[in-house]
Protein backbone atom coordinates (compact mmCIF):
# COMPACT_ATOMS: atom_id res chain seq x y z
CA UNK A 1 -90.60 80.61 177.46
CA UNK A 2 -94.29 80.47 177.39
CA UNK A 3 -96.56 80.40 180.21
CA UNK A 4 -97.82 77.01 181.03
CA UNK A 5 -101.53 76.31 181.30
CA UNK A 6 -101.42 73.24 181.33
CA UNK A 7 -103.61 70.32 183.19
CA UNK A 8 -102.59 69.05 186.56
CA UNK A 9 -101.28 65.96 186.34
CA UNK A 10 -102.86 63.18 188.65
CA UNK A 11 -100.80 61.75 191.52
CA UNK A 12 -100.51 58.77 189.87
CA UNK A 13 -99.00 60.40 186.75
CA UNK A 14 -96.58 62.95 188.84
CA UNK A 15 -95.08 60.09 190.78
CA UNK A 16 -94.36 58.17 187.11
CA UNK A 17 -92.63 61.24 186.35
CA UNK A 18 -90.78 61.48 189.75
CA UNK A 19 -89.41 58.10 188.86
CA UNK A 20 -88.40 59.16 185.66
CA UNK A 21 -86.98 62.17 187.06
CA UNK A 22 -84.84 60.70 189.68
CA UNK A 23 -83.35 58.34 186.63
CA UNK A 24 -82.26 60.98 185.16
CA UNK A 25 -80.69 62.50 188.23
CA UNK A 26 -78.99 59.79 188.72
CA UNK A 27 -77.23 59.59 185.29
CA UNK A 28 -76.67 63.51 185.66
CA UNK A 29 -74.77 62.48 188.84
CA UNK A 30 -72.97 59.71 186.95
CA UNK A 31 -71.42 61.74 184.17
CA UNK A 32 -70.19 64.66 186.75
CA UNK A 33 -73.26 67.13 186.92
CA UNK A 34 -74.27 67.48 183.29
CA UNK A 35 -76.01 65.82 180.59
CA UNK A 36 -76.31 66.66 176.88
CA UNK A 37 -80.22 67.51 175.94
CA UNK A 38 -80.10 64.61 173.41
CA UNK A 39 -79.51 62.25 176.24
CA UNK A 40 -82.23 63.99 178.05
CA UNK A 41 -84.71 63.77 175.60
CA UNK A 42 -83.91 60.00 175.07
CA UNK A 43 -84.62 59.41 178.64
CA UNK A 44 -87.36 61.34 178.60
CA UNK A 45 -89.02 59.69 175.85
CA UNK A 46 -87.59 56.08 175.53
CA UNK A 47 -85.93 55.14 179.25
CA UNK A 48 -87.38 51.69 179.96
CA UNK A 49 -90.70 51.45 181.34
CA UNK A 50 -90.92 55.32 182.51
CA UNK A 51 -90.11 57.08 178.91
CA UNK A 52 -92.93 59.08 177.14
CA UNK A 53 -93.28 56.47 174.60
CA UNK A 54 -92.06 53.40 176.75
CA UNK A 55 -94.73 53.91 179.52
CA UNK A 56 -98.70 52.92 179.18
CA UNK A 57 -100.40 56.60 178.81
CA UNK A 58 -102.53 57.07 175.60
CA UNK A 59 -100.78 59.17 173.25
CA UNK A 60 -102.35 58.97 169.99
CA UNK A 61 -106.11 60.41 168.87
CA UNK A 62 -108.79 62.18 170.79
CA UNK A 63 -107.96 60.72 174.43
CA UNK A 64 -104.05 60.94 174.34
CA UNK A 65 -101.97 64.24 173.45
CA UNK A 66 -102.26 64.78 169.87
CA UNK A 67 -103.73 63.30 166.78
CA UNK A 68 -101.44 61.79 163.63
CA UNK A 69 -103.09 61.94 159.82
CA UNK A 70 -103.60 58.18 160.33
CA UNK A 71 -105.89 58.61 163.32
CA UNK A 72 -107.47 62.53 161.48
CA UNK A 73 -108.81 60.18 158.57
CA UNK A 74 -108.42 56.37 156.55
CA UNK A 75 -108.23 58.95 153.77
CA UNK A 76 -104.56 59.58 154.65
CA UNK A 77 -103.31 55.54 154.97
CA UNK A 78 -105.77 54.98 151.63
CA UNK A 79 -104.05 57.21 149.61
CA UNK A 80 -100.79 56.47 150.62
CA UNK A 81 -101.37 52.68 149.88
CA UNK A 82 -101.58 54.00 146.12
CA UNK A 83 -97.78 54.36 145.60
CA UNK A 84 -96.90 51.70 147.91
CA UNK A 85 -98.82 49.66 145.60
CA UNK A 86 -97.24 50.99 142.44
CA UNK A 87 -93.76 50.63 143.68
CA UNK A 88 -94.32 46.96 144.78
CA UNK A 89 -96.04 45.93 141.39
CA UNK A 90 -92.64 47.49 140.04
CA UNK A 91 -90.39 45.70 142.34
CA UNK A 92 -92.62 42.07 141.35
CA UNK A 93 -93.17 41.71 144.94
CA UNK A 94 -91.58 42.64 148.42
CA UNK A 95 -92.43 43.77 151.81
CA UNK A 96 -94.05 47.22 153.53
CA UNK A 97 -91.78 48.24 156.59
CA UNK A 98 -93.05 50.64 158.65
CA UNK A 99 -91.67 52.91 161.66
CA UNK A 100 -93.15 54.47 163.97
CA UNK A 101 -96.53 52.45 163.78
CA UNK A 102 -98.78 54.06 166.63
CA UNK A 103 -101.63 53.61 167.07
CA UNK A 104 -101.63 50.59 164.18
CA UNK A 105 -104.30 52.51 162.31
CA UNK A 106 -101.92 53.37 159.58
CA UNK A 107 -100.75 49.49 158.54
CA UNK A 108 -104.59 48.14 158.99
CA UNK A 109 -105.63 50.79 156.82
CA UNK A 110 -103.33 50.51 154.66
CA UNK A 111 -103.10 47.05 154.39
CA UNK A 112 -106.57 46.90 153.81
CA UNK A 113 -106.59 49.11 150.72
CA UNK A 114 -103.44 47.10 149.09
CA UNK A 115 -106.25 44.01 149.68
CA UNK A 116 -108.69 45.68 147.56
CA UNK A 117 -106.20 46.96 144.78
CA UNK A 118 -105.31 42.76 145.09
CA UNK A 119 -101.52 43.97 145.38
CA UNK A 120 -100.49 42.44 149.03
CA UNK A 121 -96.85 42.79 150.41
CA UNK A 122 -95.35 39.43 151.76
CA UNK A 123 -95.04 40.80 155.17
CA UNK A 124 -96.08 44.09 156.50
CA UNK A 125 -93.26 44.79 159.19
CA UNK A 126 -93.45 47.16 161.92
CA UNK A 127 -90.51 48.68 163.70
CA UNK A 128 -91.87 48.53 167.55
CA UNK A 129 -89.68 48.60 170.43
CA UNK A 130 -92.68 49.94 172.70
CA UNK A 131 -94.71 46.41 174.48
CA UNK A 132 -97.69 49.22 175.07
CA UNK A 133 -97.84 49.81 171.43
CA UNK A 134 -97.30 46.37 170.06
CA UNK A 135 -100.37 45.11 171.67
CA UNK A 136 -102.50 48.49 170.66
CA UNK A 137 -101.15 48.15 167.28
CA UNK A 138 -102.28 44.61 167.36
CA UNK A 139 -105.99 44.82 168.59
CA UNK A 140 -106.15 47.75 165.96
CA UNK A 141 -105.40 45.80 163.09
CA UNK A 142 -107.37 42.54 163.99
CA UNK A 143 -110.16 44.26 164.50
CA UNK A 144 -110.08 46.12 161.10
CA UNK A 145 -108.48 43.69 159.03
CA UNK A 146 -108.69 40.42 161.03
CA UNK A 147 -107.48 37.79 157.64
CA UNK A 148 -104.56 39.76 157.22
CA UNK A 149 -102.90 39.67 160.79
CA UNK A 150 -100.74 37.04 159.62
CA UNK A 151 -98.82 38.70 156.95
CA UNK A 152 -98.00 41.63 160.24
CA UNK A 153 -94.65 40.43 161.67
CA UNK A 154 -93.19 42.85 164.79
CA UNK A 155 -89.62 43.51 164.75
CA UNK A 156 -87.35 44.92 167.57
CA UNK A 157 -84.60 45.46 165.26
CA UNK A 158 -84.02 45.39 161.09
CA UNK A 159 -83.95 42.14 159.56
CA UNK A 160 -80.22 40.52 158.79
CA UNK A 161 -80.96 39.50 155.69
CA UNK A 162 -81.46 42.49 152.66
CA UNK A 163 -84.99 42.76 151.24
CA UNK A 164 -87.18 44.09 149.04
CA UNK A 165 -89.50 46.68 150.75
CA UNK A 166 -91.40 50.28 150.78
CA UNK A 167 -90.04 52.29 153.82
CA UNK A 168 -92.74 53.97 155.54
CA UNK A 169 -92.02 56.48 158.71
CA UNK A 170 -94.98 58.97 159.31
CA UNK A 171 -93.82 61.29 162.12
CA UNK A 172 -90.71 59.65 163.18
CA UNK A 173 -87.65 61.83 162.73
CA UNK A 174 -89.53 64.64 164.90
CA UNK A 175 -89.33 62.21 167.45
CA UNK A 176 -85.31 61.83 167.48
CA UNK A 177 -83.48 62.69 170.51
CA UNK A 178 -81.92 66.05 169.28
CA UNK A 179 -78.59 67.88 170.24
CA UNK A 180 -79.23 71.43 171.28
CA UNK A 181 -76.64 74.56 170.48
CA UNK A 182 -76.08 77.99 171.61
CA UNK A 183 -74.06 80.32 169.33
CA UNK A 184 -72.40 83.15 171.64
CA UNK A 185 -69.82 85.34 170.07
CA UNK A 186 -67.14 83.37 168.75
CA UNK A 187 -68.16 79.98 170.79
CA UNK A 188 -70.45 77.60 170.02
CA UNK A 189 -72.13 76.07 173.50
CA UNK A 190 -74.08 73.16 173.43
CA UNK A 191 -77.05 72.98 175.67
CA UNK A 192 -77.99 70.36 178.52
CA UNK A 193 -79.79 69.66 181.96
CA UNK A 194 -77.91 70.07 184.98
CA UNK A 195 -79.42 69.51 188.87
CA UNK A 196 -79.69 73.27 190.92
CA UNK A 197 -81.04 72.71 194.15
CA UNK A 198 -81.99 69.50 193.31
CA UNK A 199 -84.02 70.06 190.48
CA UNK A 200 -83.82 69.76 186.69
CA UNK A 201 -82.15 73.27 185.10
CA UNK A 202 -80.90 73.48 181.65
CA UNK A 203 -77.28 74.71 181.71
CA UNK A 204 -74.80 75.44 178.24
CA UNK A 205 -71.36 74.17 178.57
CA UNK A 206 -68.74 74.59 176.01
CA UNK A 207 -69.61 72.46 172.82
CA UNK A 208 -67.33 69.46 171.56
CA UNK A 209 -65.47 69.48 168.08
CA UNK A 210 -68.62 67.54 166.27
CA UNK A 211 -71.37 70.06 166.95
CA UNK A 212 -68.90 73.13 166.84
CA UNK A 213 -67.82 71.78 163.38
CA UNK A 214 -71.51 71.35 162.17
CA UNK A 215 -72.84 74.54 163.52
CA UNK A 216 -70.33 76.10 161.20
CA UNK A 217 -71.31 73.68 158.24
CA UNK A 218 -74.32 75.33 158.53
CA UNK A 219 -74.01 79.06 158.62
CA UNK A 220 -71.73 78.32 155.48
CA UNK A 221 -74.40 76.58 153.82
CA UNK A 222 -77.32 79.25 154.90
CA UNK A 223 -75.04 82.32 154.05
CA UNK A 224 -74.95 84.02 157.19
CA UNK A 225 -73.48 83.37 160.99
CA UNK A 226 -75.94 83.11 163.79
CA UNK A 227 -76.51 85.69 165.84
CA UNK A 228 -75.71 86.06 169.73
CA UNK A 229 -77.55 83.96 171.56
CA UNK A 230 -79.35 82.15 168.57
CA UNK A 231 -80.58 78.47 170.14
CA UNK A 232 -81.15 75.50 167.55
CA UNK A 233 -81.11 71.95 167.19
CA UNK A 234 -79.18 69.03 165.49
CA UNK A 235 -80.70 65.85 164.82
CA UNK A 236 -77.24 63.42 165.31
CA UNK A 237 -79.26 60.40 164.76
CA UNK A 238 -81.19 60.47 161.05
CA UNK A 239 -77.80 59.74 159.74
CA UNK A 240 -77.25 55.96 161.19
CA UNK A 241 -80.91 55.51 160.97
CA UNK A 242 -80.88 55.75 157.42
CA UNK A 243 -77.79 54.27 157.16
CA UNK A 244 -79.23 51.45 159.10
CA UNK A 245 -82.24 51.33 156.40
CA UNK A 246 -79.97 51.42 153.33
CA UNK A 247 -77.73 48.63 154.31
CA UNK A 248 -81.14 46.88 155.51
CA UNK A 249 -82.52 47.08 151.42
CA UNK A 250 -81.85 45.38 148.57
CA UNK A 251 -84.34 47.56 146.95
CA UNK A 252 -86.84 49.82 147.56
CA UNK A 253 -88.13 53.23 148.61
CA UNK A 254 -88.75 55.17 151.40
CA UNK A 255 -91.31 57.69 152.17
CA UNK A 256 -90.59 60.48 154.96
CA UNK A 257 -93.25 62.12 156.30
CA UNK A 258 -93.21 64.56 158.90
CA UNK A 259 -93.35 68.29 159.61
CA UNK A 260 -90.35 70.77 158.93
CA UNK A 261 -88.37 72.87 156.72
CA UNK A 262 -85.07 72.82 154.48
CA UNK A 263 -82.10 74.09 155.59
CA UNK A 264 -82.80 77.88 154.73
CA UNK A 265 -85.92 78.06 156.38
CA UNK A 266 -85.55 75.93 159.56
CA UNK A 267 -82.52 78.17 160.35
CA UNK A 268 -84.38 81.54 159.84
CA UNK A 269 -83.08 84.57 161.94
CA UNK A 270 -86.04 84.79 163.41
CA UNK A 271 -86.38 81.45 164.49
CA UNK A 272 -84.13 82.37 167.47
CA UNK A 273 -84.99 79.77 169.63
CA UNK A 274 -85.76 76.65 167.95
CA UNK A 275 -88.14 74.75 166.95
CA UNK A 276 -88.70 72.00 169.93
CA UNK A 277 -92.15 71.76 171.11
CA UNK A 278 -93.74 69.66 173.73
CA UNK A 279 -97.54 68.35 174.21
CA UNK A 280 -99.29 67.22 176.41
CA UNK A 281 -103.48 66.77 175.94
CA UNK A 282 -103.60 68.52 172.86
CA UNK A 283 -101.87 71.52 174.42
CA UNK A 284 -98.55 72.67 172.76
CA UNK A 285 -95.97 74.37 175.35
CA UNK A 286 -91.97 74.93 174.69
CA UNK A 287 -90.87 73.73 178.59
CA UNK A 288 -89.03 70.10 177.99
CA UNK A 289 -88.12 70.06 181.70
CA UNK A 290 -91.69 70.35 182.54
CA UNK A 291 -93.01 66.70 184.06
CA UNK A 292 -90.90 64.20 181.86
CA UNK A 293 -92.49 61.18 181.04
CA UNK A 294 -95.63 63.05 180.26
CA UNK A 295 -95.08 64.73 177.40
CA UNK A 296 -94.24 64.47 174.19
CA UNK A 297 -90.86 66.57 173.19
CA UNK A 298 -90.88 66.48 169.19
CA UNK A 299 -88.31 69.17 167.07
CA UNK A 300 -89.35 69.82 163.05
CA UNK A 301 -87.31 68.49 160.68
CA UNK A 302 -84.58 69.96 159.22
CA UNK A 303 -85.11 68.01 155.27
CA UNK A 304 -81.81 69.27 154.00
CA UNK A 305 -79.99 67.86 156.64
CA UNK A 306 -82.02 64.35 155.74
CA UNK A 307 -81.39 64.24 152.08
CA UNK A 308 -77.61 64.68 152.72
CA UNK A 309 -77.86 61.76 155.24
CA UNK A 310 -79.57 59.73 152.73
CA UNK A 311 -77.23 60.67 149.96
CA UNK A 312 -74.47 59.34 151.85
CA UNK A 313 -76.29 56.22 153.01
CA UNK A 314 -76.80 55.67 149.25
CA UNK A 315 -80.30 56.60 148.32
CA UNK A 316 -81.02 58.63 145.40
CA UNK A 317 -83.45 61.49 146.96
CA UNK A 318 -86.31 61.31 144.17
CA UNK A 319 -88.54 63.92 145.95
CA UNK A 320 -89.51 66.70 148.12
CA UNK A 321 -93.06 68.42 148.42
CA UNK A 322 -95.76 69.44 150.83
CA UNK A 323 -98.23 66.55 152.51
CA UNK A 324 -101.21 68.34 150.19
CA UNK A 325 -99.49 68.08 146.56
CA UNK A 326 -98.25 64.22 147.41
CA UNK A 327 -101.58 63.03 148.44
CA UNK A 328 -103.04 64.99 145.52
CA UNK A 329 -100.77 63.63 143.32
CA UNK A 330 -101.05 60.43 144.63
CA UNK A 331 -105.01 60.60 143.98
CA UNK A 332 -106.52 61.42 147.59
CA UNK A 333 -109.49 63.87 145.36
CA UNK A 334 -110.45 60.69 143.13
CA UNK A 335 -110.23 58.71 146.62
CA UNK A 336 -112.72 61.39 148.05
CA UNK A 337 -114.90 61.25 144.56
CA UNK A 338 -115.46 57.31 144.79
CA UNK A 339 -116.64 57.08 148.71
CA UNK A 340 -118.74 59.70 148.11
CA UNK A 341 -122.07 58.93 148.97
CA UNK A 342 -125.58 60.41 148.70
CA UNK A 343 -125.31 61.05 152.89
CA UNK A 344 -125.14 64.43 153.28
CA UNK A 345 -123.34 63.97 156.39
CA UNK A 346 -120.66 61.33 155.12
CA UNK A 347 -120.37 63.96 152.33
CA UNK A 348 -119.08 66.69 154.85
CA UNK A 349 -117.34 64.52 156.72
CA UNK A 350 -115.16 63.37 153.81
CA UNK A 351 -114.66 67.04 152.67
CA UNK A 352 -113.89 68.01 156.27
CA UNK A 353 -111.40 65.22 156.34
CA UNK A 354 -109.76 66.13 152.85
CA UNK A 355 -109.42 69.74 153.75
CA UNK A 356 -107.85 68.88 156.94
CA UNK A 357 -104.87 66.82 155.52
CA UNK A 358 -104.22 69.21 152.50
CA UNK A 359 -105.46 73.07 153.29
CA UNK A 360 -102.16 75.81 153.99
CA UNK A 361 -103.92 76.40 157.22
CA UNK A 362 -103.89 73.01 158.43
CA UNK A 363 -101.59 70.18 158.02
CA UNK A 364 -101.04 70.19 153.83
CA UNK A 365 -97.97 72.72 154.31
CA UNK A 366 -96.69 72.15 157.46
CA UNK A 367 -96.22 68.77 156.64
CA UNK A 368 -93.19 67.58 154.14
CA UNK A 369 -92.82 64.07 152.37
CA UNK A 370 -89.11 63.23 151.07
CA UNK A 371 -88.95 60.48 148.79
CA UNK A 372 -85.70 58.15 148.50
CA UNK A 373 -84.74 55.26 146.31
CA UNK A 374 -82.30 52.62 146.57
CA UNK A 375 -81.29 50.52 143.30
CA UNK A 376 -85.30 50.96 141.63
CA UNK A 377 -85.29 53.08 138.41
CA UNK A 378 -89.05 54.55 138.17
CA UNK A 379 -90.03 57.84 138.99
CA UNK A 380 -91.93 57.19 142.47
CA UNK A 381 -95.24 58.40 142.85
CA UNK A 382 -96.13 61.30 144.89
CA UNK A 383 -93.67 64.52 143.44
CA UNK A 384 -95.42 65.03 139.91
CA UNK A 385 -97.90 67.65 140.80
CA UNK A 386 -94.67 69.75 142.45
CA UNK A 387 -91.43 68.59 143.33
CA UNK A 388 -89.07 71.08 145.54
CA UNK A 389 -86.25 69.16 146.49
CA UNK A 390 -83.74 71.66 144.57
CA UNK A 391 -85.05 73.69 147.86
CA UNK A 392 -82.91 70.68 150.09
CA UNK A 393 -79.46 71.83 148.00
């Protein structure tokens, strides 16, 4: 485990957290001393009013504890209002959904470029079950793009009725409550918080027949067994999410963007213990039990494990590259060409901005986009400069 040096929280902070806390004691006391670390990490992030994302703390740009592509640069939401725009002029019409909204910068940027390109959805919808973030989003996007605040419609679940839509969901599966293993020997143990001496411990128990069985789906599939002691994660959930957005469209397409690896790599031997991170004011630690409520707790993606999930939904998975060759691809240098101005300044900045969202070093590798299609026949835009997703089989 690292060493923490992290910020003191304030006294008004540590007693949110002490709330949170002795929720989650409670519910560790409830199901006989023990609690599965995707439970955890649901409480800690989502529980009602004390969760990281539930609560009122600013968690998105300079102030909060990190900073999305939305909120690095427009350039980002711009370019990624090309496709969006190509697949609804395609489809003759439909809606944008988007999860996962933030800070709202994303949709009013966005929405503002489809304006220009004269190519409006019906509705821009935004998956929000956060109060906090509803309003933020809101404020965001009427003061940006005031006219269009009507076609914005919040939604606390999917709509009943099918529809025609482009599936947006920038850094959302990194932020699914994830199921934690241990391989030991023979066993497969799956990994949870337990109270000793009153306070939050993570503890292994033996593992039921689900995660044993996938474990085991895995090694097969990566060619090798873990070895002793080797600590992962399973994101349970992507499946009935997607699920939920397949039966949810008529037609349409989904982009997924986030950060992580196929199967091969996110499962390297040297990746012995994981890939969860927390962060809290810009400062990335690996101690989930440390203040919950107060930190984000985010796991990379494992894409191979998403493409199945979509397969069996019943998307066609179109395509698989880094963040830098989709928003090449999807023209983010002609983007950068046009605003250019005869500001020196604005000129850096818009280089500085470019190079941030696409260079190895920063996010253009780290960061994956998946493509998927449901019942629309047209090559979707994004995966012609390189498309990897052979690297998902």
């Amino acid at each position: 485990m690292q060493k923490l040096e992290l910020p003191e929280p304030s006294r008004e902070e540590q007693q949110h957290s002490d709330r949170l806390v002795e929720l989650i004691k409670g519910e560790i006391e409830q199901s006989g001393g023990w609690i599965d670390f995707a439970r955890f990490m649901e409480l800690a992030l989502y529980a009602p009013g004390l969760g990281y994302y539930s609560a009122g703390q600013q968690k998105f740009g300079e102030q909060g504890d990190f900073i999305t592509a939305p909120e690095i640069s427009p350039l980002f939401s711009q370019t990624l209002a090309n496709p969006v725009a190509d697949i609804l002029i395609a489809m003759q019409g439909g809606d944008v959904m988007e999860f996962g909204a933030g800070s709202g910068a994303m949709a009013a940027e966005c929405l503002a470029a489809l304006q220009r390109k004269n190519v409006l959805p019906d509705r821009y919808l935004i998956v929000e079950l956060s109060a906090e973030l509803r309003e933020r989003q809101k404020q965001i996007i009427m003061a940006r793009v005031p006219d269009l605040i009507e076609r914005v419609q919040w939604l606390d679940a999917l709509p009943e009725q099918k529809i025609k839509a482009v599936v947006l969901a920038n850094e959302v599966l990194d932020a699914m409550p994830v199921q934690r293993f241990v391989r030991n020997q023979e066993a497969v143990q799956c990994l949870g918080v337990a109270l000793q001496d009153d306070k939050l411990v993570l503890k292994s128990v033996e593992s039921d027949a689900q995660l044993k069985a996938r474990v085991e789906a895995i090694e097969k599939n990566i060619g090798r067994e873990f070895c002793q002691a080797y600590s992962s994660e399973i994101n349970f959930n992507a499946q009935p999410w997607l699920q939920s957005i397949a039966d949810t469209l008529d037609q349409g397409a989904v982009y997924l963007i986030d950060y992580g690896y196929p199967q091969s790599e996110y499962y390297l031997p040297d990746r012995i213990m994981g890939t969860l991170m927390c962060y809290y004011q810009h400062r990335a630690h690996d101690n989930t039990l440390w203040y919950p409520g107060l930190q984000d707790i985010t796991s990379f993606v494992d894409f191979t494990l998403v493409a199945e999930a979509a397969v069996d939904a019943g998307f066609e998975v179109e395509g698989f590259t880094s963040q830098a060759n989709f928003l090449i691809d999807c023209g983010l240098p002609q983007l950068v060409e046009e605003l250019m101005s005869t500001d020196i300044k604005q000129q850096i900045q818009l280089v500085q901005q470019m190079k941030t969202l696409t260079l190895p070093s920063e996010m253009g590798e780290r960061f994956k986009v998946l493509g998927l299609t449901k019942h629309l026949h047209m090559d979707i835009p994004g995966f012609g400069l390189r498309n990897n997703v052979l690297k998902l089989s």
